[in-house]
C-alpha atoms as a PDB file:
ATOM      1  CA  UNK A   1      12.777  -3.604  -4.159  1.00  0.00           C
ATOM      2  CA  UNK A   2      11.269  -4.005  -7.219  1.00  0.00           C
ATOM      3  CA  UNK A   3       8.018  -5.799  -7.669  1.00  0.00           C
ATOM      4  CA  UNK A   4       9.162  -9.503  -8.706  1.00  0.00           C
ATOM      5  CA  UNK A   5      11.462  -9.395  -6.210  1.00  0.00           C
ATOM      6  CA  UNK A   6       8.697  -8.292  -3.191  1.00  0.00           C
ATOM      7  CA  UNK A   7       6.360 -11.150  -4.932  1.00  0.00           C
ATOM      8  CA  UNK A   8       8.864 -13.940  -4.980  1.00  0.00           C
ATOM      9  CA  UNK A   9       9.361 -12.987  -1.174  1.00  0.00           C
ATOM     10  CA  UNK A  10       6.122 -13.067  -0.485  1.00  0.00           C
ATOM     11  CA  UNK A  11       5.526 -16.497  -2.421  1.00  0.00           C
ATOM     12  CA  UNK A  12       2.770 -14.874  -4.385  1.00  0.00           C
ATOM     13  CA  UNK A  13       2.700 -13.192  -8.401  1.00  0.00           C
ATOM     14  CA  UNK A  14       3.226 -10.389  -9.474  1.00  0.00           C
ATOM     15  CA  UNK A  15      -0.649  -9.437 -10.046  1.00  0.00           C
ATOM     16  CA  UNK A  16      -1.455 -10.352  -6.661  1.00  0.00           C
ATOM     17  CA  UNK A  17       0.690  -7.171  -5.479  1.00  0.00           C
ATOM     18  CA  UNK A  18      -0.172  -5.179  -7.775  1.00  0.00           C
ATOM     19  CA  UNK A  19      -3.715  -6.167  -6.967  1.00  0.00           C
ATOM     20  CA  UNK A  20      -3.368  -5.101  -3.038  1.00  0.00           C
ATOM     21  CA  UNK A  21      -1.922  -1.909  -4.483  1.00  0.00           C
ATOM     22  CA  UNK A  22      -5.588  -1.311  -6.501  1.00  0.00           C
ATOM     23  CA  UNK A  23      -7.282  -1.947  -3.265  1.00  0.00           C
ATOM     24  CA  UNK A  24      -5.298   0.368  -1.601  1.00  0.00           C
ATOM     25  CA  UNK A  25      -3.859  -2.657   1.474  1.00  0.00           C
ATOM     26  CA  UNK A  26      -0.307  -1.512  -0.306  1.00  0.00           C
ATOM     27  CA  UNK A  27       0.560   1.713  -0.725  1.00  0.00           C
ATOM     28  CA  UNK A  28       1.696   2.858  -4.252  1.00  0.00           C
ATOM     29  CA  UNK A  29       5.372   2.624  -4.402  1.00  0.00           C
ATOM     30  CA  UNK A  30       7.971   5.542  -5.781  1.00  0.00           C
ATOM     31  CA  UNK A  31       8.599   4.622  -9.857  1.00  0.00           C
ATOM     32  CA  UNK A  32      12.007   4.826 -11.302  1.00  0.00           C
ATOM     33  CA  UNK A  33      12.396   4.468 -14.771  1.00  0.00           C
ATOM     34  CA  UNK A  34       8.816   3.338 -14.571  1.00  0.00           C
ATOM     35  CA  UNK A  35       9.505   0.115 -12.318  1.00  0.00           C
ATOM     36  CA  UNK A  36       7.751   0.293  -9.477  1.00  0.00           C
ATOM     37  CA  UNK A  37       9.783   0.631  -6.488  1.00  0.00           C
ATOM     38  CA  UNK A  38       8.981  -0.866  -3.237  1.00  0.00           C
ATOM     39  CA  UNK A  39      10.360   0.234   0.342  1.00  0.00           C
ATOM     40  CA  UNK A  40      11.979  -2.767   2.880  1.00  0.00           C
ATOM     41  CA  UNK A  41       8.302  -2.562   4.912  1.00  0.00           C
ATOM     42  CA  UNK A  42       6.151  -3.638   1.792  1.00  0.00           C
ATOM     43  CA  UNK A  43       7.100  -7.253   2.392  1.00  0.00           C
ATOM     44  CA  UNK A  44       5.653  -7.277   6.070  1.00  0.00           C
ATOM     45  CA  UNK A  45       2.408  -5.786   4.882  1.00  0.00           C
ATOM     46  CA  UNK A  46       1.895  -8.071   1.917  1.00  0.00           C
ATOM     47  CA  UNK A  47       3.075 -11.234   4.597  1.00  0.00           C
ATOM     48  CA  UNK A  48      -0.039  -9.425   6.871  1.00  0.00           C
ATOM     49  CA  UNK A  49      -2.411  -9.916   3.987  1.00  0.00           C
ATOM     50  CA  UNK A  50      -1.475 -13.008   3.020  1.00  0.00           C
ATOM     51  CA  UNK A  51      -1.378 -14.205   6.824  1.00  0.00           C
ATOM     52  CA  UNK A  52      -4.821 -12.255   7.528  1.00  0.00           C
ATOM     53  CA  UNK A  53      -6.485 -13.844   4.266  1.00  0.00           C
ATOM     54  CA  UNK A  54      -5.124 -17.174   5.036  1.00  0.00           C
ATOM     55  CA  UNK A  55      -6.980 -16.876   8.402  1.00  0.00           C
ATOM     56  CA  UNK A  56     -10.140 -16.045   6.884  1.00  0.00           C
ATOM     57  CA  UNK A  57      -9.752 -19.317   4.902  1.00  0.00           C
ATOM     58  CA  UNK A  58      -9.909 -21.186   8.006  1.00  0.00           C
ATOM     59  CA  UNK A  59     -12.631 -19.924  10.170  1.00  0.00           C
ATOM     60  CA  UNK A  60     -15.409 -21.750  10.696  1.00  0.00           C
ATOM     61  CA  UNK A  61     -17.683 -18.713  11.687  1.00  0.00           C
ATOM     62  CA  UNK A  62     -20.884 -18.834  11.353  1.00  0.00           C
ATOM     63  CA  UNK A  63     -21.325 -15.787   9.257  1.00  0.00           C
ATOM     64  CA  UNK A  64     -18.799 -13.210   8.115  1.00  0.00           C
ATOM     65  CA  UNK A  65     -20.757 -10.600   9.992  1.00  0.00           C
ATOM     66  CA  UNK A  66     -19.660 -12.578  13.125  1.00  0.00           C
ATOM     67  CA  UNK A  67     -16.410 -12.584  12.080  1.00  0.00           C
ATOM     68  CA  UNK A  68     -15.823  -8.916  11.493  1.00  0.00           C
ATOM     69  CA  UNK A  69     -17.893  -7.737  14.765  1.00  0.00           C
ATOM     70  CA  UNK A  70     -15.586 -10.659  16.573  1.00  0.00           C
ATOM     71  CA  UNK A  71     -12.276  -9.231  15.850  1.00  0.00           C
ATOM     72  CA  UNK A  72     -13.433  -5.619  16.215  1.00  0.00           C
ATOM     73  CA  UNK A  73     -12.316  -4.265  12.376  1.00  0.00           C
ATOM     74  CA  UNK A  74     -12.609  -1.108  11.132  1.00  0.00           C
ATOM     75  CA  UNK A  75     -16.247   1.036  10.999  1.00  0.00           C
ATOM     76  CA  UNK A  76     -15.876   0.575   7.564  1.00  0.00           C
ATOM     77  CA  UNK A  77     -16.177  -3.369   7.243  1.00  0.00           C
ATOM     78  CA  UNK A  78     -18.797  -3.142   9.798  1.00  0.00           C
ATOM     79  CA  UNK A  79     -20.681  -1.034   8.008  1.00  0.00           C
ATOM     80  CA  UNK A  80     -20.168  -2.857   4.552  1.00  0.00           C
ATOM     81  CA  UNK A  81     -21.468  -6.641   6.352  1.00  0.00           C
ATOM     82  CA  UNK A  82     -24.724  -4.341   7.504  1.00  0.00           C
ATOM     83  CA  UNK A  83     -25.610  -3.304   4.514  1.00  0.00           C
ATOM     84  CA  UNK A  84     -25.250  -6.864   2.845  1.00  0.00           C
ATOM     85  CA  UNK A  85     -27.767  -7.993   5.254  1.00  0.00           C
END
């Protein structure tokens, strides 16, 4: 699908896929004709994101150190709220 169509879907813009696909939380889609062209599974990823961030919105954690120790993410975040310390 093509990347105002996966957006709409999501309820979100344009930029803010393209944005996850910067990070690297989407991967980059195929291109034809330069379009950027998304497989059936990018919607439930970009719904993940959305859902995931939309948690984070509501906690009422202490800290976000808590937070990322609490649900047991990836060595990586742990290691990025250590060195923030």
């Amino acid at each position: 699908m093509k990347i105002g169509e996966l957006a709409a879907r999501a309820n979100l813009n344009a930029s803010a896929v393209r944005y996850y696909e910067k990070l690297g939380l989407l991967a980059a889609p195929q291109r034809i004709g330069g379009q950027r062209r998304y497989p059936s599974g990018a919607l439930q990823r970009v719904l993940l994101v959305r859902s995931l961030l939309q948690g984070l919105l509501r906690c009422h954690c202490a800290s976000l150190e808590f937070c990322v120790t609490r649900l047991s993410l990836s060595p990586n975040l742990r290691g990025l709220s250590r060195s923030n310390r």
